[in-house]
C-alpha atoms as a PDB file:
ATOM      1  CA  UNK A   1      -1.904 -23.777  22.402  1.00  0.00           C
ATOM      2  CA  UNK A   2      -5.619 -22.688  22.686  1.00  0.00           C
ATOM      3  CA  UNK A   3      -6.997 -19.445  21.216  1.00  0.00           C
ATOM      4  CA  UNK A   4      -6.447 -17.560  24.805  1.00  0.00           C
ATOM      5  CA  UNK A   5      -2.618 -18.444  24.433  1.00  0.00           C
ATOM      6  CA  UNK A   6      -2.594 -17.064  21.481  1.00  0.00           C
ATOM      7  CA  UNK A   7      -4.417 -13.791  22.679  1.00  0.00           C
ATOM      8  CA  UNK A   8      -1.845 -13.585  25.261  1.00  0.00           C
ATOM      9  CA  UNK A   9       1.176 -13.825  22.998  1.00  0.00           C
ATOM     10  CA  UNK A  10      -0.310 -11.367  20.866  1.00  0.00           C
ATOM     11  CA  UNK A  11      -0.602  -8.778  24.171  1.00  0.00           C
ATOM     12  CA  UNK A  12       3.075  -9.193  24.927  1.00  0.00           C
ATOM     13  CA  UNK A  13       4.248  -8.660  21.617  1.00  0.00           C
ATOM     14  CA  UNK A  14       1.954  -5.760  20.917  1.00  0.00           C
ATOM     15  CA  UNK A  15       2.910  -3.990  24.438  1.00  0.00           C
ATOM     16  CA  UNK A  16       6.456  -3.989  23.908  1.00  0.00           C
ATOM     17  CA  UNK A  17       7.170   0.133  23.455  1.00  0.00           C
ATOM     18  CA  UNK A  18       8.796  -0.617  19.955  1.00  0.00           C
ATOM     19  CA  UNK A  19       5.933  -1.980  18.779  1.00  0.00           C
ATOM     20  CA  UNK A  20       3.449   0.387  20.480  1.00  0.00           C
ATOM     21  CA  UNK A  21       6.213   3.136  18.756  1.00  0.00           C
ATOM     22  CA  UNK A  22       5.622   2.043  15.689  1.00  0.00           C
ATOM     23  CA  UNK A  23       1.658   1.911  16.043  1.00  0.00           C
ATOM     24  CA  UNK A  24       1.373   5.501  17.196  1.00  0.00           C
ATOM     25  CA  UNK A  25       3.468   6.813  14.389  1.00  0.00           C
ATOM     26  CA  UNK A  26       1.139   4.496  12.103  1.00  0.00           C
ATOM     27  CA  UNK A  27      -2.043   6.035  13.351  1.00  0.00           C
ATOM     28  CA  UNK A  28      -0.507   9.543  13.642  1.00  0.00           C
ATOM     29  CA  UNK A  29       0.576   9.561   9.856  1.00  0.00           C
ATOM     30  CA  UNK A  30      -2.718   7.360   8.327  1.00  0.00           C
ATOM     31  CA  UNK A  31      -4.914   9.857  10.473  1.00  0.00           C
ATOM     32  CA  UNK A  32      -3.060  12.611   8.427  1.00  0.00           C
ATOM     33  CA  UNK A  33      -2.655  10.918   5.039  1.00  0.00           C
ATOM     34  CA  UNK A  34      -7.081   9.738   5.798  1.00  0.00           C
ATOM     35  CA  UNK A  35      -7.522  13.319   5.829  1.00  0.00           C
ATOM     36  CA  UNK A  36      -6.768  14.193   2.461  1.00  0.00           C
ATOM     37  CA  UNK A  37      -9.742  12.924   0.176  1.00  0.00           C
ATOM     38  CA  UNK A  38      -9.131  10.150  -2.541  1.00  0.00           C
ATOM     39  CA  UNK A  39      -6.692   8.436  -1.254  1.00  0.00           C
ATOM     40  CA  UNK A  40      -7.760   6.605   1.739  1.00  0.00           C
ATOM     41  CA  UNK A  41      -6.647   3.717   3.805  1.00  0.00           C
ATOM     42  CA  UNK A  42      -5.372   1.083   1.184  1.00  0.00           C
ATOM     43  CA  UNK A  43      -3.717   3.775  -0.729  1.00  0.00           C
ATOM     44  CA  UNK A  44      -1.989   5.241   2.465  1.00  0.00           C
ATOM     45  CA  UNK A  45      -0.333   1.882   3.206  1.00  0.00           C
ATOM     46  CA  UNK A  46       1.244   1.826  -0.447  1.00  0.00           C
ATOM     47  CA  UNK A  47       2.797   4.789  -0.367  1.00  0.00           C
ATOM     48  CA  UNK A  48       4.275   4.570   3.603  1.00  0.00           C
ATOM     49  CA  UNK A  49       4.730   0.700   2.477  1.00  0.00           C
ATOM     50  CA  UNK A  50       8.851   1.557   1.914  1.00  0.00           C
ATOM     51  CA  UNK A  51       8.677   3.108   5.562  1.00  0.00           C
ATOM     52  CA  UNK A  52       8.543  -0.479   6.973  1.00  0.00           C
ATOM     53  CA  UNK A  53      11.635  -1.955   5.268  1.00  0.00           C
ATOM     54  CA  UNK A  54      13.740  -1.320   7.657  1.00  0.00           C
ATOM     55  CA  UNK A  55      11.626  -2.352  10.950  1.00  0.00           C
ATOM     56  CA  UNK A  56      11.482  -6.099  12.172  1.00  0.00           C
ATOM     57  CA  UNK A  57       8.597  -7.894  10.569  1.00  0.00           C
ATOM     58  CA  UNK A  58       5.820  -7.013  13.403  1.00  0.00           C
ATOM     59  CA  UNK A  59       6.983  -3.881  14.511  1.00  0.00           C
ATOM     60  CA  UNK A  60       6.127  -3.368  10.260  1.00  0.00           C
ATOM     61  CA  UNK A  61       2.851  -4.839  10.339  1.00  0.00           C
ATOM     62  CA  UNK A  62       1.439  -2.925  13.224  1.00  0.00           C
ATOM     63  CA  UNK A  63       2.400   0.094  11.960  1.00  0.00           C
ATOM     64  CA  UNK A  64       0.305  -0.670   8.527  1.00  0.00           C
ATOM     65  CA  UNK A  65      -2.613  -1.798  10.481  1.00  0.00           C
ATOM     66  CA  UNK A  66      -2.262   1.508  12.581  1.00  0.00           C
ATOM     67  CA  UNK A  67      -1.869   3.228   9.485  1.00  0.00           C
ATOM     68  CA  UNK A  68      -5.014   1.430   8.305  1.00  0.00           C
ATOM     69  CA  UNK A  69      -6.964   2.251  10.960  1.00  0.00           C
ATOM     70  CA  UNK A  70      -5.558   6.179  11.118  1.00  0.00           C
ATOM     71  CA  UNK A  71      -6.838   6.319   7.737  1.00  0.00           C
ATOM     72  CA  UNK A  72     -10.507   4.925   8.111  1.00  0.00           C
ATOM     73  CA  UNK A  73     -10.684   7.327  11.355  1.00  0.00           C
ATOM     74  CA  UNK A  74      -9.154  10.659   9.141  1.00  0.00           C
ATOM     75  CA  UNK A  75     -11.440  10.397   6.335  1.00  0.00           C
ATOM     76  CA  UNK A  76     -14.705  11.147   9.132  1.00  0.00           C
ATOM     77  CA  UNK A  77     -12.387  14.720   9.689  1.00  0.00           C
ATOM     78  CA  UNK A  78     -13.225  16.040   6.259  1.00  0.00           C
ATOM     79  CA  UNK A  79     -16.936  14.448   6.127  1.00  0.00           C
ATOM     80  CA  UNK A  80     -17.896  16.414   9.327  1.00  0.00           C
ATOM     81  CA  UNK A  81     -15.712  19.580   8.438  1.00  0.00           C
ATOM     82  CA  UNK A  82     -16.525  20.326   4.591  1.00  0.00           C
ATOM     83  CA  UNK A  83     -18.540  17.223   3.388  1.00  0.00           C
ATOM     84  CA  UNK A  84     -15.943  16.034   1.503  1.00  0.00           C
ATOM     85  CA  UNK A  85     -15.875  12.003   2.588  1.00  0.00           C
ATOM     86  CA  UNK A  86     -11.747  11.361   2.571  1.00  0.00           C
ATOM     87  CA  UNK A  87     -12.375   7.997   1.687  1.00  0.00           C
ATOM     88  CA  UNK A  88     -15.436   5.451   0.355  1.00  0.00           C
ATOM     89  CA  UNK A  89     -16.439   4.465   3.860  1.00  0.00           C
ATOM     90  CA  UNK A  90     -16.911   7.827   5.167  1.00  0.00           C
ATOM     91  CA  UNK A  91     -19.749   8.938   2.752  1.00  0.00           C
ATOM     92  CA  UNK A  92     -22.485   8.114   5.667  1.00  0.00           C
ATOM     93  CA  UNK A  93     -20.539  10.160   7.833  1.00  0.00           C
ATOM     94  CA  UNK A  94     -21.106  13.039   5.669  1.00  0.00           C
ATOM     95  CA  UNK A  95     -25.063  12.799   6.282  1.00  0.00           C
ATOM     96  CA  UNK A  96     -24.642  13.799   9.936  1.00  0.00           C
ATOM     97  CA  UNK A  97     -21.263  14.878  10.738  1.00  0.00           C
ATOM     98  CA  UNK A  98     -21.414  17.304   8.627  1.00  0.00           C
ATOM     99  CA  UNK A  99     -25.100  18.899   9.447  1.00  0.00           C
ATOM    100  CA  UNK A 100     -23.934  18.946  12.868  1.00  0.00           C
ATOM    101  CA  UNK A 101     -20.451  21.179  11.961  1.00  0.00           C
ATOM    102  CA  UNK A 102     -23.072  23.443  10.566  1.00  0.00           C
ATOM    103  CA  UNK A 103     -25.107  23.594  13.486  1.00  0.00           C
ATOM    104  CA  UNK A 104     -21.851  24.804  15.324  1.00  0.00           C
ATOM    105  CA  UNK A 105     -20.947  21.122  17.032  1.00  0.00           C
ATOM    106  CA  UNK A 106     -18.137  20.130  14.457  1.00  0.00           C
ATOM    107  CA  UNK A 107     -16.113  19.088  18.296  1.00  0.00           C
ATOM    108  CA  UNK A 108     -18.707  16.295  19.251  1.00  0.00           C
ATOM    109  CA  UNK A 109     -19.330  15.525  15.768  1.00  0.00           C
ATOM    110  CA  UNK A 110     -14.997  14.451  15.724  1.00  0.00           C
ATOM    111  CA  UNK A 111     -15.673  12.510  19.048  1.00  0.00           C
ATOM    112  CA  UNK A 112     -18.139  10.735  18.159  1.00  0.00           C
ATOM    113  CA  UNK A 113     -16.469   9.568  14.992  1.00  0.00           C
ATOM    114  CA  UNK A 114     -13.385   8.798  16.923  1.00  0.00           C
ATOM    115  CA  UNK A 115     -15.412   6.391  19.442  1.00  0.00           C
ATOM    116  CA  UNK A 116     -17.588   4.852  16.898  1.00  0.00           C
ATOM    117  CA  UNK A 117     -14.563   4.216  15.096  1.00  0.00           C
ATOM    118  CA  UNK A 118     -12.323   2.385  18.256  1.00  0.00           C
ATOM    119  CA  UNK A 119     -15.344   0.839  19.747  1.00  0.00           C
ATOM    120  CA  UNK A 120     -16.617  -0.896  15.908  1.00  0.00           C
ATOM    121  CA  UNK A 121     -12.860  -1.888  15.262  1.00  0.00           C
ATOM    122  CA  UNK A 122     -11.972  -3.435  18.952  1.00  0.00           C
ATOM    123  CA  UNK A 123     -15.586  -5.009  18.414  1.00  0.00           C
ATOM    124  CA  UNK A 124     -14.482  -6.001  15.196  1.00  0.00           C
ATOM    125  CA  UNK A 125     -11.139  -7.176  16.217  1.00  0.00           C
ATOM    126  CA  UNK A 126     -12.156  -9.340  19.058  1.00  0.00           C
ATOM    127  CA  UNK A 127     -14.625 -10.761  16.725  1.00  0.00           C
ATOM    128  CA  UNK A 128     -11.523 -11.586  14.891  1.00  0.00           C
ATOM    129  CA  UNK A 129      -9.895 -13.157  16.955  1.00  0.00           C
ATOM    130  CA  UNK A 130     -12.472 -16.072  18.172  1.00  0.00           C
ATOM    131  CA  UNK A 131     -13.559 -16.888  14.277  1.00  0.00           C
ATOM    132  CA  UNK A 132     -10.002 -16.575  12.040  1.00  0.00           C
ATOM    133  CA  UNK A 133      -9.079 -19.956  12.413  1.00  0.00           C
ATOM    134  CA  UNK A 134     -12.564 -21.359  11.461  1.00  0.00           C
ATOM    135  CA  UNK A 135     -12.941 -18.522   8.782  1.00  0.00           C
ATOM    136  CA  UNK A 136      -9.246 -20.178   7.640  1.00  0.00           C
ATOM    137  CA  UNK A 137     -10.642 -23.329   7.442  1.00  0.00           C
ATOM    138  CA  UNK A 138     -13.342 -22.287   5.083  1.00  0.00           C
ATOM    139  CA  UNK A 139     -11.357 -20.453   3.505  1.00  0.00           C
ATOM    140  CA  UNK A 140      -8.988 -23.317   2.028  1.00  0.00           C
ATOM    141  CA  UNK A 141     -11.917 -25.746   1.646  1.00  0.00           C
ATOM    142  CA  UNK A 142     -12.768 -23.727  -1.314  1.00  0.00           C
ATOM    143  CA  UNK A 143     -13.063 -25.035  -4.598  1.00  0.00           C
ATOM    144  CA  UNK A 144     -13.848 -24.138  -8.215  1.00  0.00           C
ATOM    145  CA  UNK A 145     -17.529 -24.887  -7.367  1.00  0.00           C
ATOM    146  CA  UNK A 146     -17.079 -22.539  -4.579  1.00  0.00           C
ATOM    147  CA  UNK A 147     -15.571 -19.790  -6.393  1.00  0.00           C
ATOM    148  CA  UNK A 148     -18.001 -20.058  -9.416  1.00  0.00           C
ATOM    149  CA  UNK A 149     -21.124 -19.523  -7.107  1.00  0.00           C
ATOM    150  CA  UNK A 150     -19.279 -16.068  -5.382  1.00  0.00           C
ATOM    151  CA  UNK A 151     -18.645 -14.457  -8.823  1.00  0.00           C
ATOM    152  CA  UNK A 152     -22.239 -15.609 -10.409  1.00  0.00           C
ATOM    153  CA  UNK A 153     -23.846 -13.716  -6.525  1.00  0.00           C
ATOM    154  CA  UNK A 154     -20.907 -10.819  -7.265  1.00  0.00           C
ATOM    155  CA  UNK A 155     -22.479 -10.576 -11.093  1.00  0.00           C
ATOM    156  CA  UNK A 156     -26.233 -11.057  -9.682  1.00  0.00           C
ATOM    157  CA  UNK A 157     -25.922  -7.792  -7.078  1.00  0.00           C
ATOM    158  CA  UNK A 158     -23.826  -6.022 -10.043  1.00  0.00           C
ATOM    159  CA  UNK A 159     -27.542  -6.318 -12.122  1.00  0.00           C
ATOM    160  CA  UNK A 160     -29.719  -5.615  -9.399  1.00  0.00           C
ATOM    161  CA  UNK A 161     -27.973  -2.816  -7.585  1.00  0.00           C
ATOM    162  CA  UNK A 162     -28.464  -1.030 -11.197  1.00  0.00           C
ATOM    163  CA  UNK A 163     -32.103  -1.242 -11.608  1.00  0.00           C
ATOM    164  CA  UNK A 164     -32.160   1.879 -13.493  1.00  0.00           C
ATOM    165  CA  UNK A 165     -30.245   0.165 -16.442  1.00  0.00           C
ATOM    166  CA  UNK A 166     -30.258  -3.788 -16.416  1.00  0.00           C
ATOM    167  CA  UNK A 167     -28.926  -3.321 -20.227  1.00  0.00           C
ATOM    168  CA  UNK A 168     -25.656  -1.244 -18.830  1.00  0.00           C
ATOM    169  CA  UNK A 169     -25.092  -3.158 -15.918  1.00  0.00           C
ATOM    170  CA  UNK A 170     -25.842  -6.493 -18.073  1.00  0.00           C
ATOM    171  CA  UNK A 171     -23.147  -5.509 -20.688  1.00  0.00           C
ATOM    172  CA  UNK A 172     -20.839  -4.498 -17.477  1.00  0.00           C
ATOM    173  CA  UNK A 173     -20.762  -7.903 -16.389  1.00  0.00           C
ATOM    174  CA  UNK A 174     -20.051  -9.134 -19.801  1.00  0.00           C
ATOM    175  CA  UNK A 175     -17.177  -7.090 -19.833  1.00  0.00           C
ATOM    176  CA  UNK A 176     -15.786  -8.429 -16.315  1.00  0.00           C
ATOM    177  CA  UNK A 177     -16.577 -11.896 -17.048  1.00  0.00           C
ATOM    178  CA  UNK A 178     -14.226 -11.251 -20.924  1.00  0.00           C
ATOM    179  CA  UNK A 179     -11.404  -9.581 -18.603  1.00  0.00           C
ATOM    180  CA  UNK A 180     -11.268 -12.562 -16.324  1.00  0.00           C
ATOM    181  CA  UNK A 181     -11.512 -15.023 -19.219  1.00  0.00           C
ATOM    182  CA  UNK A 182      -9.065 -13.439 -21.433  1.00  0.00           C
ATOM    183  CA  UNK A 183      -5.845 -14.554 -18.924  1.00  0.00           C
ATOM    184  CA  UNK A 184      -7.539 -18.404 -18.842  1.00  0.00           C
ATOM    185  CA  UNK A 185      -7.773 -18.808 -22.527  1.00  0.00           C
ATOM    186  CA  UNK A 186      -4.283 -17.600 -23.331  1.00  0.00           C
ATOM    187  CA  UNK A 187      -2.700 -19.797 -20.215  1.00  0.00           C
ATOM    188  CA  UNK A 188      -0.760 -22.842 -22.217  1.00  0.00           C
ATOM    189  CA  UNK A 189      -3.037 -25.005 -19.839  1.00  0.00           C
ATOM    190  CA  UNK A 190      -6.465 -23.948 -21.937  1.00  0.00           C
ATOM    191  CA  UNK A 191      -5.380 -25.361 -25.239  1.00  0.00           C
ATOM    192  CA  UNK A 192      -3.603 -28.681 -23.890  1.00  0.00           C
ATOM    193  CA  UNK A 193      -5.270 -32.011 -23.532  1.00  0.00           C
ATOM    194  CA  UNK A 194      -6.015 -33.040 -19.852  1.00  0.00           C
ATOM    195  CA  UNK A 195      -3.155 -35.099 -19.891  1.00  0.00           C
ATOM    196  CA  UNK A 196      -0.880 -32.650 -20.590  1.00  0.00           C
ATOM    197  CA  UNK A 197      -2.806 -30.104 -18.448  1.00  0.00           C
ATOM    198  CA  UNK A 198      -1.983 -32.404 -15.516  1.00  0.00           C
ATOM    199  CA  UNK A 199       1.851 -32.483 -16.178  1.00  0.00           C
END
């Protein structure tokens, strides 16, 4: 099966009225839960996470990404209303949005957050769906060396994002790096020999 099977599948699964059920309640109840500020998307599919245990397995998963997606679009309501961003990725919408609401167009200000926000995510998921299996590929091809060079660039932008203090933000990466080491060293597999180690 090529990648436009797959897309097709996908459509008749997703256009059954279950499933399309369970993706308005999602976005219905993540718009709602976005809304409130601090807990945003991630946060709104752990706590309506026992709400899916009794769907089937897709009908579950749509309703999480709906959820998801509900969430990132909710969060925009209180930037533009009260400057308030409901979540971490609606901050920039605050810079705008909410100038506008003052200004007395708080309406257009909502609708263009809701279009920016379905146009970037169909964008987005199209994109998706023409690069996962390559981006799965590279994904498992990943080795220690691999893994070592993405935290050393994670602790590199940690030090220059805080150019104010290289000291704090020096000692902050000491602090991840003695977090992540403190589950290797006291693994059985740290103070074995290699042949052991490979038992």
């Amino acid at each position: 099966m090529g990648v436009f099977d797959h897309i097709l599948l996908g459509f008749q699964v997703t256009f059954q009225p279950a499933n399309l059920l369970f993706c308005a309640i999602g976005v219905l109840v993540g718009t709602l839960v976005g809304v409130l500020p601090g807990i945003g998307p991630v946060g709104a599919m752990a706590l309506l996470l026992p709400a899916t245990f009794k769907g089937t397995p897709t009908s579950s998963i749509i309703m999480l990404a709906g959820v998801f997606y509900g969430a990132q679009y909710g969060g925009s309501t209180t930037s533009i209303l009260v400057n308030i961003p409901g979540e971490a990725s609606s901050v920039i919408t605050c810079l705008d949005g909410y100038q506008m609401a003052r200004q007395g167009r708080a309406g257009p200000a909502l609708g263009i957050a809701a279009w920016g926000s379905f146009i970037a995510g169909t964008i987005s998921v199209i994109g998706l769906m023409f690069i996962a299996s390559s981006l799965s590929k590279a994904a498992l091809s990943f080795g220690p060396p691999e893994y070592f060079a993405l935290m050393c660039t994670g602790l590199i932008i940690v030090t220059y994002l805080a150019q104010q203090s290289v000291l704090k933000a020096l000692m902050m990466a000491l602090v991840a790096l003695s977090s992540e080491m403190r589950g290797w060293i006291l693994s059985p597999a740290f103070h074995a020999s290699p042949l052991e180690s490979m038992n």
